[in-house]
N, C-alpha and C. Protein backbone atom coordinates (compact mmCIF):
# COMPACT_ATOMS: atom_id res chain seq x y z
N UNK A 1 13.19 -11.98 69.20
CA UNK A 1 13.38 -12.45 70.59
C UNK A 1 13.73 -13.95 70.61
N UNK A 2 13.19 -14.92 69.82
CA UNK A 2 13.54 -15.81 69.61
C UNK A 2 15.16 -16.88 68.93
N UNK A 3 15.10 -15.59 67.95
CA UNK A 3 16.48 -15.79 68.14
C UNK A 3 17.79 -15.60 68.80
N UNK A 4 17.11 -14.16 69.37
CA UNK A 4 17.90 -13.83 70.77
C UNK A 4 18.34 -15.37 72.17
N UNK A 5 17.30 -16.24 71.99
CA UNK A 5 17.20 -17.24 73.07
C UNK A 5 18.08 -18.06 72.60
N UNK A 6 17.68 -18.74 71.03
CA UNK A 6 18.19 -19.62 70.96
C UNK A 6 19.86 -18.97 70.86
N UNK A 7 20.57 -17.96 70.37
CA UNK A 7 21.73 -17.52 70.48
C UNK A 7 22.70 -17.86 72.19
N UNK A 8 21.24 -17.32 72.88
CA UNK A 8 22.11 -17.30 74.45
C UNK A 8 22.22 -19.04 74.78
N UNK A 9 21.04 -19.90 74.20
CA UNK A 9 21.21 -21.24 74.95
C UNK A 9 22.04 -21.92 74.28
N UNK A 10 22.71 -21.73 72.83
CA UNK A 10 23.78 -21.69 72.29
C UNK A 10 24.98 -22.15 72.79
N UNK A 11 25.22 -20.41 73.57
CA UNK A 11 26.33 -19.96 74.12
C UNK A 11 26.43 -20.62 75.18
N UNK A 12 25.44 -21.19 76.42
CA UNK A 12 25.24 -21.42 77.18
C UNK A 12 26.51 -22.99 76.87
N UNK A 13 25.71 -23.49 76.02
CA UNK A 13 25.84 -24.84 75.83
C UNK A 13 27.47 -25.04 75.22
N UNK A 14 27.89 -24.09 74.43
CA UNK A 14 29.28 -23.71 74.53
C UNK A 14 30.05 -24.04 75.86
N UNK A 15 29.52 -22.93 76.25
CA UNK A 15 30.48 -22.63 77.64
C UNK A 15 30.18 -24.29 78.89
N UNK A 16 29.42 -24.70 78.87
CA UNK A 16 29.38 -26.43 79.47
C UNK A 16 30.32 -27.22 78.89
N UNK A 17 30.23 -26.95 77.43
CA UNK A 17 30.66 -28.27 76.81
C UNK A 17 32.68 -28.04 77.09
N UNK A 18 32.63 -26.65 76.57
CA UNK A 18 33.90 -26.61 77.17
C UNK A 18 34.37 -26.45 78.17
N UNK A 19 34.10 -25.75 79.10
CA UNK A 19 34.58 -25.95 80.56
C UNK A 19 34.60 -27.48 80.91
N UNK A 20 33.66 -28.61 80.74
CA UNK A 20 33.65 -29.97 80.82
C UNK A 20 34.79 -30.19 80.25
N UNK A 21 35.45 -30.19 78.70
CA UNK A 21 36.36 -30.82 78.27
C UNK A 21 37.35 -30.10 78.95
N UNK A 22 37.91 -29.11 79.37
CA UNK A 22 38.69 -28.88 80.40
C UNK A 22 39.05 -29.56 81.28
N UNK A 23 38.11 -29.91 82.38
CA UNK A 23 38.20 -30.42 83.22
C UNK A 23 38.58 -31.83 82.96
N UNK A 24 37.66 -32.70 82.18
CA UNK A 24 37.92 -33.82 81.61
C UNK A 24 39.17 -34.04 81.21
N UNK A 25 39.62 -33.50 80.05
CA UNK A 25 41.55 -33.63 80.15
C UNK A 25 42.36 -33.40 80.86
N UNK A 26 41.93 -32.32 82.09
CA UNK A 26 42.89 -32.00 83.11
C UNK A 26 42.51 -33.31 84.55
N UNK A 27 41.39 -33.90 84.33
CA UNK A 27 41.27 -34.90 85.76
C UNK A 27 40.64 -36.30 84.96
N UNK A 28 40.43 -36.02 84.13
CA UNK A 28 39.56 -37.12 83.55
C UNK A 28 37.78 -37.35 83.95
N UNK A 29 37.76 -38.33 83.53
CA UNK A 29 35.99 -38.35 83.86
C UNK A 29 35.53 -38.57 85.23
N UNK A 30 36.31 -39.20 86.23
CA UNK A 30 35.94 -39.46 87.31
C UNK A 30 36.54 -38.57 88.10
N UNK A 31 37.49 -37.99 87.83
CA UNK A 31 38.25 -36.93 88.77
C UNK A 31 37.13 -35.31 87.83
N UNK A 32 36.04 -35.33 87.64
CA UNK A 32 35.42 -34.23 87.37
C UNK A 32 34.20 -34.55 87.63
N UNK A 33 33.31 -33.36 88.70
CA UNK A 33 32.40 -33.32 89.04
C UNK A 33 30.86 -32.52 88.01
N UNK A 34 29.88 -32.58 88.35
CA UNK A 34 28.87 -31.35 87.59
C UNK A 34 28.90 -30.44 88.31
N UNK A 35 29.65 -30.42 89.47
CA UNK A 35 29.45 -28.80 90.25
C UNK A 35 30.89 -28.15 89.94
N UNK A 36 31.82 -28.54 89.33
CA UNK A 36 33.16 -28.21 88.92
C UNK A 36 33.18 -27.94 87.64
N UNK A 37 32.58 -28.55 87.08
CA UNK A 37 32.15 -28.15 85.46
C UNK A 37 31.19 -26.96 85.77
N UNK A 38 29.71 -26.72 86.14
CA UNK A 38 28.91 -25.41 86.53
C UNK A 38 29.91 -24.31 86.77
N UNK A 39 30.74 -24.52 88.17
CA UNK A 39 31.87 -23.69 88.32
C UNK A 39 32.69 -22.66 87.25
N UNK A 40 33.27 -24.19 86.35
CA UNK A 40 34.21 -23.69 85.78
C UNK A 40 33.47 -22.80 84.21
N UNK A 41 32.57 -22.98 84.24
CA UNK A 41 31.87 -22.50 83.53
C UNK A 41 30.89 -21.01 83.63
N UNK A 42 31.05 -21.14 84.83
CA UNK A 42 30.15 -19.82 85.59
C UNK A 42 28.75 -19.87 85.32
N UNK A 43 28.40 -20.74 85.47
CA UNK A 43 26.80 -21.25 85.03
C UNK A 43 26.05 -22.17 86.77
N UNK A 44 24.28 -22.00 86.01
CA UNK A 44 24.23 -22.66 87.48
C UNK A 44 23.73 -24.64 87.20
N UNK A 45 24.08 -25.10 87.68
CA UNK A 45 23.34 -26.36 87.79
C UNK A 45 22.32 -26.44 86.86
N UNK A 46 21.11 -25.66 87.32
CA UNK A 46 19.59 -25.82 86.59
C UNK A 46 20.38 -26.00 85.24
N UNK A 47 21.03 -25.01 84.63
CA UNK A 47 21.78 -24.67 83.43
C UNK A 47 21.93 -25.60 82.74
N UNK A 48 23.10 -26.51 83.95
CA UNK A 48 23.60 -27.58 82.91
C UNK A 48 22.70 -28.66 83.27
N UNK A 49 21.49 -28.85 84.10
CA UNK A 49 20.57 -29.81 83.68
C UNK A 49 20.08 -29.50 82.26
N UNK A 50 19.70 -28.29 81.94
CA UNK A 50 18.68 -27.99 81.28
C UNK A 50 19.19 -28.16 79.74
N UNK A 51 20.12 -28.40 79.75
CA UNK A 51 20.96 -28.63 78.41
C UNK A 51 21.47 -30.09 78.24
N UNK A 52 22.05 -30.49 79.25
CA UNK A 52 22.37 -31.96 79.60
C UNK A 52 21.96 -32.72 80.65
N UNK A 53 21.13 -33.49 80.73
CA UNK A 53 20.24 -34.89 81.26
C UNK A 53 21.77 -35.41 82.52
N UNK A 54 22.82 -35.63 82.25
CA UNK A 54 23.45 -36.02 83.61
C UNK A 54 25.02 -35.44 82.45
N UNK A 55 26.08 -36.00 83.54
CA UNK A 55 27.27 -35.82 83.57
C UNK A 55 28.04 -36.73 82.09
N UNK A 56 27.11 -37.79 81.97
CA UNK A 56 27.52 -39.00 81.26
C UNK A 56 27.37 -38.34 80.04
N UNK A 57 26.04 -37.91 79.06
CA UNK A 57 25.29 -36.96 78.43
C UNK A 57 26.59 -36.34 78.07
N UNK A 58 27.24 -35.02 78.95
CA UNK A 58 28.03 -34.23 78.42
C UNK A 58 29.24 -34.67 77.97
N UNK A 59 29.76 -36.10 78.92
CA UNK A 59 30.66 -36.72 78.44
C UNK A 59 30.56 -37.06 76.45
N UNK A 60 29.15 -37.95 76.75
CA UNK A 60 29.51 -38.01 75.42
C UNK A 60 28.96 -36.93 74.07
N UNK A 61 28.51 -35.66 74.46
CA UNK A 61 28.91 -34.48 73.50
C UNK A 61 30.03 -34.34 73.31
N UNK A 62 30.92 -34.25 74.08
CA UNK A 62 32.22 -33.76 74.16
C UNK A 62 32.50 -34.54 73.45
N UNK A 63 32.78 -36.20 73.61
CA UNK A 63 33.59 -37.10 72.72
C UNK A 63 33.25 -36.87 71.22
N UNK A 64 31.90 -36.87 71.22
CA UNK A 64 31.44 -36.74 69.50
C UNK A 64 31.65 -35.74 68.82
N UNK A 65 31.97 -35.05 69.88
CA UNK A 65 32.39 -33.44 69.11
C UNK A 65 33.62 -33.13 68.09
N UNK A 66 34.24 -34.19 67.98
CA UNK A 66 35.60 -34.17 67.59
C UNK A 66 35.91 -33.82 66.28
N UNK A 67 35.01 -34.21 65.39
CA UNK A 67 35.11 -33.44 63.83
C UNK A 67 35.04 -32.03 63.73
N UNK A 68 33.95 -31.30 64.58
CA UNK A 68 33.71 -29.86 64.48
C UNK A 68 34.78 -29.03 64.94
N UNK A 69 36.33 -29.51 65.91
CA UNK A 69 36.99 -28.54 65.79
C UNK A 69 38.10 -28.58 64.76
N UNK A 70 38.27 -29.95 63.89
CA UNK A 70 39.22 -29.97 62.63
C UNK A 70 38.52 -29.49 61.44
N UNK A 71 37.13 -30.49 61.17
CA UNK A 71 36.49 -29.91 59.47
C UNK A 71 36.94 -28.65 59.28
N UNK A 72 36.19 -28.10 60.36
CA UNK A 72 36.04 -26.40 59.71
C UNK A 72 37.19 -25.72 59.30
N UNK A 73 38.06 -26.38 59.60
CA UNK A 73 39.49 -25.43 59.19
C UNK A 73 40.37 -26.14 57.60
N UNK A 74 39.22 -27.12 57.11
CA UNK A 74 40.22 -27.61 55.78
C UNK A 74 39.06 -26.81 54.68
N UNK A 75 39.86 -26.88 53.74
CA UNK A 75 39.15 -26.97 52.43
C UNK A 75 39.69 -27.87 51.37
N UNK A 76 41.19 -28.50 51.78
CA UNK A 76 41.74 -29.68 50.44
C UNK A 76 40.43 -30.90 50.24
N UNK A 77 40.57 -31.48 49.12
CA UNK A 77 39.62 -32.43 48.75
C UNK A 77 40.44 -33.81 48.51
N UNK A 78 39.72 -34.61 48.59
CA UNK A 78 40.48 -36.30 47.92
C UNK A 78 40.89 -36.77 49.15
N UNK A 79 42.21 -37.51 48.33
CA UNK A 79 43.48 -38.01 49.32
C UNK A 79 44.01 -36.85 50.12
N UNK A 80 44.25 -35.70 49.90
CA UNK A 80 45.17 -34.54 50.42
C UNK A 80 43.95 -34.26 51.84
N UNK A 81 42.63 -34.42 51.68
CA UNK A 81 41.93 -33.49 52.81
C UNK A 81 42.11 -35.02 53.97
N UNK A 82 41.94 -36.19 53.64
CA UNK A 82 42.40 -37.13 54.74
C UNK A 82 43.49 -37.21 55.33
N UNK A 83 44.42 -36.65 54.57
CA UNK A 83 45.74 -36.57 55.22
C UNK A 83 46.00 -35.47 56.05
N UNK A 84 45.31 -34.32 55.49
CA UNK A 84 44.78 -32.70 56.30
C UNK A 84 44.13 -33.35 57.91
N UNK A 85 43.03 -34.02 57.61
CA UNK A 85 42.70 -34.30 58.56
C UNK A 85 43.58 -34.88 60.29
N UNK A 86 44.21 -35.57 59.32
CA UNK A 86 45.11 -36.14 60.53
C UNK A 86 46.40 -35.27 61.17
N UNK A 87 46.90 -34.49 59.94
CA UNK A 87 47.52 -33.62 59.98
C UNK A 87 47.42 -32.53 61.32
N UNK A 88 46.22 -32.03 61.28
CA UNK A 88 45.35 -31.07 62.03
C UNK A 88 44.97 -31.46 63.23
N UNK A 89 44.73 -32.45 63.78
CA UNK A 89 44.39 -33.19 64.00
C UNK A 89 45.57 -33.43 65.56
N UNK A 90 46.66 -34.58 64.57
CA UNK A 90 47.85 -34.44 65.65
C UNK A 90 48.54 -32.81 65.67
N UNK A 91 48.03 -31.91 65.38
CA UNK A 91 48.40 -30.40 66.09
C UNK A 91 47.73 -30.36 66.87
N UNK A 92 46.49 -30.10 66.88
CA UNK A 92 45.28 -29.37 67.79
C UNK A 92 45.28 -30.51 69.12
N UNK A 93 45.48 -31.91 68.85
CA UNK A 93 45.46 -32.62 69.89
C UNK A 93 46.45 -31.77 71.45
N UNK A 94 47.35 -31.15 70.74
CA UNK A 94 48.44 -30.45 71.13
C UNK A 94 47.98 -29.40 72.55
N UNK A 95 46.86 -28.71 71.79
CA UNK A 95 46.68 -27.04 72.25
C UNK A 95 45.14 -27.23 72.33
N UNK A 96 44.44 -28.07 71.88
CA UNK A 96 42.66 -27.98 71.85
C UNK A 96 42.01 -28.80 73.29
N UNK A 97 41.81 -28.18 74.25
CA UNK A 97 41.03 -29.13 75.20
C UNK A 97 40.19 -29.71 74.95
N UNK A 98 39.22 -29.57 74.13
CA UNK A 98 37.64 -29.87 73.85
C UNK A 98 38.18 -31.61 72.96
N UNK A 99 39.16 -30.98 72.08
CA UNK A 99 39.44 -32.19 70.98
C UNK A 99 40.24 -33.43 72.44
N UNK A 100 41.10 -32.72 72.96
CA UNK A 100 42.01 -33.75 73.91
C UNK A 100 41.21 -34.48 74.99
N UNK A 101 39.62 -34.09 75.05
CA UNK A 101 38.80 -34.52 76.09
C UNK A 101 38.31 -35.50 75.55
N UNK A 102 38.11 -35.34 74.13
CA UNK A 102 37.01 -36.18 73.02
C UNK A 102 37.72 -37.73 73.25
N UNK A 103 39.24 -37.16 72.90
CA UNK A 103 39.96 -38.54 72.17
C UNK A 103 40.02 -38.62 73.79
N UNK A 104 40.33 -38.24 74.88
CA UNK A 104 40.70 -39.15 75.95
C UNK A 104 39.92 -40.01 76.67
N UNK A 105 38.56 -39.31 76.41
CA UNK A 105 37.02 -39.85 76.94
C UNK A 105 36.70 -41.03 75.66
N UNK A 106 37.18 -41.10 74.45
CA UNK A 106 36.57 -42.06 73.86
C UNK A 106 37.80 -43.46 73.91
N UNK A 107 38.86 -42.71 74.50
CA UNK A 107 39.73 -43.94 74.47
C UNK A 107 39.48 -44.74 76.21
N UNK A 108 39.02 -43.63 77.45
CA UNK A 108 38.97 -44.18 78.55
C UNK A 108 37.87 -44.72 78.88
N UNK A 109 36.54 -44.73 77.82
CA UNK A 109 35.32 -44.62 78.21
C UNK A 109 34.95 -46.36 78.96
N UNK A 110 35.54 -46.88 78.85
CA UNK A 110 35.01 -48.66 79.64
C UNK A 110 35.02 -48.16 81.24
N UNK A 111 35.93 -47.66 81.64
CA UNK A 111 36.28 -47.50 82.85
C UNK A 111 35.02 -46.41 83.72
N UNK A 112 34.11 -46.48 82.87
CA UNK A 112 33.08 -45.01 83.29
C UNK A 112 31.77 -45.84 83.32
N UNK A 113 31.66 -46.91 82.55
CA UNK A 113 30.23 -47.41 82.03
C UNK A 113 29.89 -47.22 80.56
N UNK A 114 30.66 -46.52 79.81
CA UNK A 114 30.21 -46.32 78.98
C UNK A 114 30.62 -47.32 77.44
N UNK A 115 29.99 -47.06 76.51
CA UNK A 115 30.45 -48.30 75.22
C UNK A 115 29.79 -47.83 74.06
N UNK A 116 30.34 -46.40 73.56
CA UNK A 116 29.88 -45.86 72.58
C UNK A 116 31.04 -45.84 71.59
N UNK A 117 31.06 -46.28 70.25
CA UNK A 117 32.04 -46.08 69.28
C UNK A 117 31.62 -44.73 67.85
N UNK A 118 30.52 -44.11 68.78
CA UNK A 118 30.02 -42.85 67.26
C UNK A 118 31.16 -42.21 67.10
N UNK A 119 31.65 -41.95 67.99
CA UNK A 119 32.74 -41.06 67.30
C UNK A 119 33.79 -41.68 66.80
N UNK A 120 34.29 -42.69 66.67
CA UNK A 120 35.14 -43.38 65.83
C UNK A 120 34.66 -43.46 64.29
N UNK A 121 33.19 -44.26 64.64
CA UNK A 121 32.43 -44.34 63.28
C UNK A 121 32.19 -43.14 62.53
N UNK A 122 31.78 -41.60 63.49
CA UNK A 122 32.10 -40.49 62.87
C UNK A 122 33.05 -40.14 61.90
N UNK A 123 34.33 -40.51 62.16
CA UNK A 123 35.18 -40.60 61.77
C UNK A 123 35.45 -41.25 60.70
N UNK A 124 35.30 -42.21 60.45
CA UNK A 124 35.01 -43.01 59.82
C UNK A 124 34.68 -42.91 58.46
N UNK A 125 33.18 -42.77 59.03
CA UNK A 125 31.99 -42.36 57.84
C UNK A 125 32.45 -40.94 57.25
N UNK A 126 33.42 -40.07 58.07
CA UNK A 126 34.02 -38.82 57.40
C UNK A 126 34.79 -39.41 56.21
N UNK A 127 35.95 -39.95 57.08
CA UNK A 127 36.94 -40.55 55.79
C UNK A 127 36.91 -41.49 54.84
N UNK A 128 35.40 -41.71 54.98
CA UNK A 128 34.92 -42.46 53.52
C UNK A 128 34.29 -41.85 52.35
N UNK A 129 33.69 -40.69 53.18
CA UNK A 129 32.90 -39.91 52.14
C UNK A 129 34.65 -38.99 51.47
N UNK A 130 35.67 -38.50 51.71
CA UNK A 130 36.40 -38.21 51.14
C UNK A 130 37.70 -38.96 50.26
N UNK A 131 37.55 -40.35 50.90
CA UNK A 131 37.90 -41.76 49.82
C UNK A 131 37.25 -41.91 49.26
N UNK A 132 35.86 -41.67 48.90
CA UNK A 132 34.74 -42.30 47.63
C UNK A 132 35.04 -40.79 46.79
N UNK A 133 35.20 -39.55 47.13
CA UNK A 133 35.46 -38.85 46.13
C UNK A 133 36.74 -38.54 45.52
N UNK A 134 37.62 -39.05 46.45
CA UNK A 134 39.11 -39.67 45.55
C UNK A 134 38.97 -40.55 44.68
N UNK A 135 38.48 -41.78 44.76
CA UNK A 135 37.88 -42.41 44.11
C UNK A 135 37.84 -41.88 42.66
N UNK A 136 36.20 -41.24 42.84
CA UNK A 136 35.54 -40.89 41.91
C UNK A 136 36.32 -39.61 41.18
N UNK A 137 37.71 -38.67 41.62
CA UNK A 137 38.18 -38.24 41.02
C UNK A 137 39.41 -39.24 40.49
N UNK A 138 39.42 -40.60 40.27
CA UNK A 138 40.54 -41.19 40.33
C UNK A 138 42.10 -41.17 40.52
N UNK A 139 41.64 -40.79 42.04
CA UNK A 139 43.13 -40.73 42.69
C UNK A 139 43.68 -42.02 43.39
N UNK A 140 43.07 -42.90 43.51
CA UNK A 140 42.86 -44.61 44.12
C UNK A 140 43.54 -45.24 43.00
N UNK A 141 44.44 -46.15 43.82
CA UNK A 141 44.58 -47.81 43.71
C UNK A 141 43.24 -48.73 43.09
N UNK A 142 43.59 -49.23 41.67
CA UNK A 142 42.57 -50.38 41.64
C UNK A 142 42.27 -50.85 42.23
N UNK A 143 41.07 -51.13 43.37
CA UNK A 143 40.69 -52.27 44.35
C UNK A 143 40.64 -51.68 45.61
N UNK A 144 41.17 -50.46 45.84
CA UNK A 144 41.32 -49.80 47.18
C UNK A 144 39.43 -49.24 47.57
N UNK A 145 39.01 -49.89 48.55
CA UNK A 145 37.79 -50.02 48.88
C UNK A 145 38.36 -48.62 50.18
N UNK A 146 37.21 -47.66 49.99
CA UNK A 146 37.28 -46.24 50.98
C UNK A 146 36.92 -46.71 52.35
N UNK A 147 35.89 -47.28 52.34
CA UNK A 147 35.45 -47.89 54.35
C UNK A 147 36.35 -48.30 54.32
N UNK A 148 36.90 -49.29 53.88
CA UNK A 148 38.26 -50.21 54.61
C UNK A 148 39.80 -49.27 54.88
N UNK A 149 39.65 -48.46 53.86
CA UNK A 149 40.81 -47.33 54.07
C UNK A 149 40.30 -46.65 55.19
N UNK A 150 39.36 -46.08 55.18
CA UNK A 150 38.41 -45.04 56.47
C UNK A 150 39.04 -46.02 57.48
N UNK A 151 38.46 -47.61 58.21
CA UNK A 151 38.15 -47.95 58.89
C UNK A 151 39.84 -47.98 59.72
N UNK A 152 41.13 -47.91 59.15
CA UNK A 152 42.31 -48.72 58.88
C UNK A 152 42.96 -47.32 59.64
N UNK A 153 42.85 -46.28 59.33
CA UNK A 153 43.35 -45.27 59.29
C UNK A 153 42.62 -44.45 60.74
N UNK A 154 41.22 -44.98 61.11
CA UNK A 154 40.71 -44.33 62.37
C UNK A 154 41.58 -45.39 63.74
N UNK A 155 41.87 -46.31 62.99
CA UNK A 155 42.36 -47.18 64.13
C UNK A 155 44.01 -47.10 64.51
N UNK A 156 44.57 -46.88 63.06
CA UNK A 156 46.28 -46.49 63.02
C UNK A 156 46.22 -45.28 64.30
N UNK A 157 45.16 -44.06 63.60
CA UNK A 157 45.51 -43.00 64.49
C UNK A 157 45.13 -43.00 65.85
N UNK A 158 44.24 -43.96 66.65
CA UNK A 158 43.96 -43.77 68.08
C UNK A 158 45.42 -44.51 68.14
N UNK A 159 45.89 -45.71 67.67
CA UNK A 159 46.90 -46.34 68.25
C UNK A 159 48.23 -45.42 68.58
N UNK A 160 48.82 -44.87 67.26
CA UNK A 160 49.69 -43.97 67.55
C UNK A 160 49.90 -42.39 68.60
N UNK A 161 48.36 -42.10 68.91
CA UNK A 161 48.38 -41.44 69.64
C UNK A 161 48.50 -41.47 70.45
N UNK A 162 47.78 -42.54 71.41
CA UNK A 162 47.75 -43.88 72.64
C UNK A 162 49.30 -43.80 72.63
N UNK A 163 50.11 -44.27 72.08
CA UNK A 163 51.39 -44.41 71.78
C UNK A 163 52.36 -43.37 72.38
N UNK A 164 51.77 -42.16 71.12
CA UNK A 164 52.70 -41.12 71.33
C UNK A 164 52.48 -40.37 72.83
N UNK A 165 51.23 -40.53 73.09
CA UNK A 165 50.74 -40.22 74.84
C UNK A 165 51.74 -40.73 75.69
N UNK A 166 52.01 -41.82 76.08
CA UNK A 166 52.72 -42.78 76.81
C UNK A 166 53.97 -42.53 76.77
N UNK A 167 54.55 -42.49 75.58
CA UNK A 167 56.14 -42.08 75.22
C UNK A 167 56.59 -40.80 75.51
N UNK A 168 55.48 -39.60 74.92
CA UNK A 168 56.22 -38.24 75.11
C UNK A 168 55.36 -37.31 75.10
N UNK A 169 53.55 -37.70 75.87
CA UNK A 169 52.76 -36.86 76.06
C UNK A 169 52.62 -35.92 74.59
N UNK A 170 52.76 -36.92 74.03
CA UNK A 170 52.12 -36.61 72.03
C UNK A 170 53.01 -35.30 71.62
N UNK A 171 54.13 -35.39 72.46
CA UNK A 171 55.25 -34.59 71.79
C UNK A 171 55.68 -34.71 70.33
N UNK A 172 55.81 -35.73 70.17
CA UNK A 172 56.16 -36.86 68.63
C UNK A 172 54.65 -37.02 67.82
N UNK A 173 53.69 -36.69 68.06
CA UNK A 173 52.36 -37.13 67.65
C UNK A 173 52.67 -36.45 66.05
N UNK A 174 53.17 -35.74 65.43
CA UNK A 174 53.42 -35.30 64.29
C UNK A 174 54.11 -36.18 63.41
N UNK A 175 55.36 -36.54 64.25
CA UNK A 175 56.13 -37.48 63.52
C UNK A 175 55.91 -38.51 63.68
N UNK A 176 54.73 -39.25 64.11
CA UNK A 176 54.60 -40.53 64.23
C UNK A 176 53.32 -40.25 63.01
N UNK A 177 52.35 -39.31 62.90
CA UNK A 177 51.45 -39.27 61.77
C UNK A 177 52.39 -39.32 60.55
N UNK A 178 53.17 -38.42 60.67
CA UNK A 178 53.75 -38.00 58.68
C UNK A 178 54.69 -39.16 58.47
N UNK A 179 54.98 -40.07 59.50
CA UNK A 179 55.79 -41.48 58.78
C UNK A 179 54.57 -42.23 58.49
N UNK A 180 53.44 -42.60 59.29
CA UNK A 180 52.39 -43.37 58.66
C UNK A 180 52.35 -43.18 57.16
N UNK A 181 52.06 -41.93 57.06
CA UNK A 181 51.45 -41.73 55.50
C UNK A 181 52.35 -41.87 54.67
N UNK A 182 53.85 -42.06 55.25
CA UNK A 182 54.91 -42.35 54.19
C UNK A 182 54.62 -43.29 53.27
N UNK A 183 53.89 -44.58 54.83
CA UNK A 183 54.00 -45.81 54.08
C UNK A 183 52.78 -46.38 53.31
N UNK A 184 51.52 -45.30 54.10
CA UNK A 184 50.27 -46.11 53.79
C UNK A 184 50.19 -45.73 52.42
N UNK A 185 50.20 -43.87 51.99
CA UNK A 185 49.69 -43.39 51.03
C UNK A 185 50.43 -44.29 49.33
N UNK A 186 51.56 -44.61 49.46
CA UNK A 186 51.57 -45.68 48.60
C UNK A 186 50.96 -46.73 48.08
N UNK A 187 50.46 -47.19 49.32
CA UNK A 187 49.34 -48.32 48.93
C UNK A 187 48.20 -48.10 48.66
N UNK A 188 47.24 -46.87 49.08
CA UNK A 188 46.27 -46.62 48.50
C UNK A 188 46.16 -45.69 47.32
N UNK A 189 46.71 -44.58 46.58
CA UNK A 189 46.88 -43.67 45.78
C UNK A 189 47.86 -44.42 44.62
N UNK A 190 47.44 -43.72 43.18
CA UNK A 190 47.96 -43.58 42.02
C UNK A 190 49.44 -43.03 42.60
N UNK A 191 50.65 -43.61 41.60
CA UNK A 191 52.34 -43.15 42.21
C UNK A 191 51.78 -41.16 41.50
N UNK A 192 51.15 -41.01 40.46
CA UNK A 192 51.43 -39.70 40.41
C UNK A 192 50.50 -39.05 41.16
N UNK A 193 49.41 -39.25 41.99
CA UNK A 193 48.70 -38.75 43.05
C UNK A 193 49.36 -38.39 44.18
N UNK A 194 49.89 -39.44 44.26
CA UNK A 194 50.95 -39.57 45.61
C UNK A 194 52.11 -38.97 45.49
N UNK A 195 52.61 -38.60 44.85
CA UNK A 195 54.00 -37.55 44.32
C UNK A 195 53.46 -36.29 44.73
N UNK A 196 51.92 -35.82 44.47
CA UNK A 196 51.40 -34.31 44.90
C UNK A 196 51.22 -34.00 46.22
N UNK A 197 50.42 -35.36 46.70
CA UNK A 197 50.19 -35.21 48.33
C UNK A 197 50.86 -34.69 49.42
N UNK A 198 51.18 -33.72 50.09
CA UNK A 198 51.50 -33.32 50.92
C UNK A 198 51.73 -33.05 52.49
N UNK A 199 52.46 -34.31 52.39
CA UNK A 199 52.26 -34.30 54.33
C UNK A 199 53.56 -33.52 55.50
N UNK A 200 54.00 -32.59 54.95
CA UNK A 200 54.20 -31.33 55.76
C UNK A 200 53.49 -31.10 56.81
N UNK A 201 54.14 -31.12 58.38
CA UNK A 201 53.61 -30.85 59.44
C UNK A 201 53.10 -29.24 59.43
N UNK A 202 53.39 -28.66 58.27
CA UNK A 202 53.45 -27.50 58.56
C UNK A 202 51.48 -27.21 57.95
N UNK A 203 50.86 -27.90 57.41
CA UNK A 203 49.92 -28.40 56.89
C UNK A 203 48.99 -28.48 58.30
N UNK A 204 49.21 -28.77 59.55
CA UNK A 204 48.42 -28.95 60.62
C UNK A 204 48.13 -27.41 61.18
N UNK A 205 48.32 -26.24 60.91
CA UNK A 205 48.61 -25.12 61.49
C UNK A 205 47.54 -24.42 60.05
N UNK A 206 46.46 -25.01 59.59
CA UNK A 206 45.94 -24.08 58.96
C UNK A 206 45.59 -22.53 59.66
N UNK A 207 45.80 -21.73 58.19
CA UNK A 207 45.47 -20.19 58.07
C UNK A 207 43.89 -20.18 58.51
């Protein structure tokens, strides 16, 4: 029975978090209510108290949420799974509400009250732990420090997206990622590491 509960409050918490990022990318944070989110969710109020403390709360689940809909779909390691990442990344930005709420709520968040950077640092701290094991499989540049690569590469990609938003509603968001890595992956990777790496858009559409 118990696991029966925790399964449904689960699901529950599912169905908030996404109906919220819905709404959130389709109006943004201030153009979305908690009775429009309940709504769109088919849930009642008590519900989404009882899971989330206010509106702000779900905001920032949603934003932090942003690794759990790319990780799960890689398995490359090193240099190749950071580049996966971004890869995946500018696709799903494409077609994923939950992900397009994350990045829009963590790029609009001043305008709300809010001044949280976890999910950047999420990010971050992701793409360091898979630069320290490039690294340690020696696929790195002498001297190429992984936080500073992590830190370089979370900031390239809000910019270009920001970017590609403005220009062509992240129509281009592919081809503005796979020229980055033209230029960066040279500078951080061994030339015969970097000869393997693979940045094929076709790479964002994992099986």
């Amino acid at each position: 029975m118990a696991d029966l509960k925790q399964e449904r409050a689960l699901r529950t918490r599912r169905h908030l978090m996404r109906a919220a990022a819905e709404l959130f990318d389709e109006c943004g944070y201030e153009g979305t209510s908690v009775v429009r989110i309940v709504e769109r969710a088919g849930l009642t109020l008590g519900a989404m108290y009882f899971h989330f403390p206010s509106k702000q709360a779900l905001a920032r689940e949603v934003m932090n949420a942003q690794p759990d809909v790319i990780e799960p779909l890689l398995d490359s390691r090193g240099v190749q799974r950071l580049v996966d990442i971004t890869l995946v990344w500018a696709q799903r930005l494409k077609v994923d509400p939950l992900l397009r709420a994350g990045v829009r709520l963590a790029v609009e968040q001043g305008r709300f009250g809010m001044k949280d950077d976890t999910s950047f640092e999420n990010w971050q701290q992701i793409m360091a732990t898979h630069l320290e094991e490039a690294r340690e499989q020696g696929q790195l540049l002498p001297g190429v420090q992984p936080d500073e690569v992590a830190q370089f590469v979370v900031g390239a990609c809000t910019g270009i997206q920001f970017h590609s938003q403005l220009a062509s509603e992240r129509a281009d968001l592919m081809d503005r990622t796979v020229r980055m890595w033209r230029y960066l992956l040279p500078g951080i990777a061994l030339p015969e590491v970097a000869a393997t790496i693979e940045i094929d858009p076709k790479r964002g559409r994992p099986e």
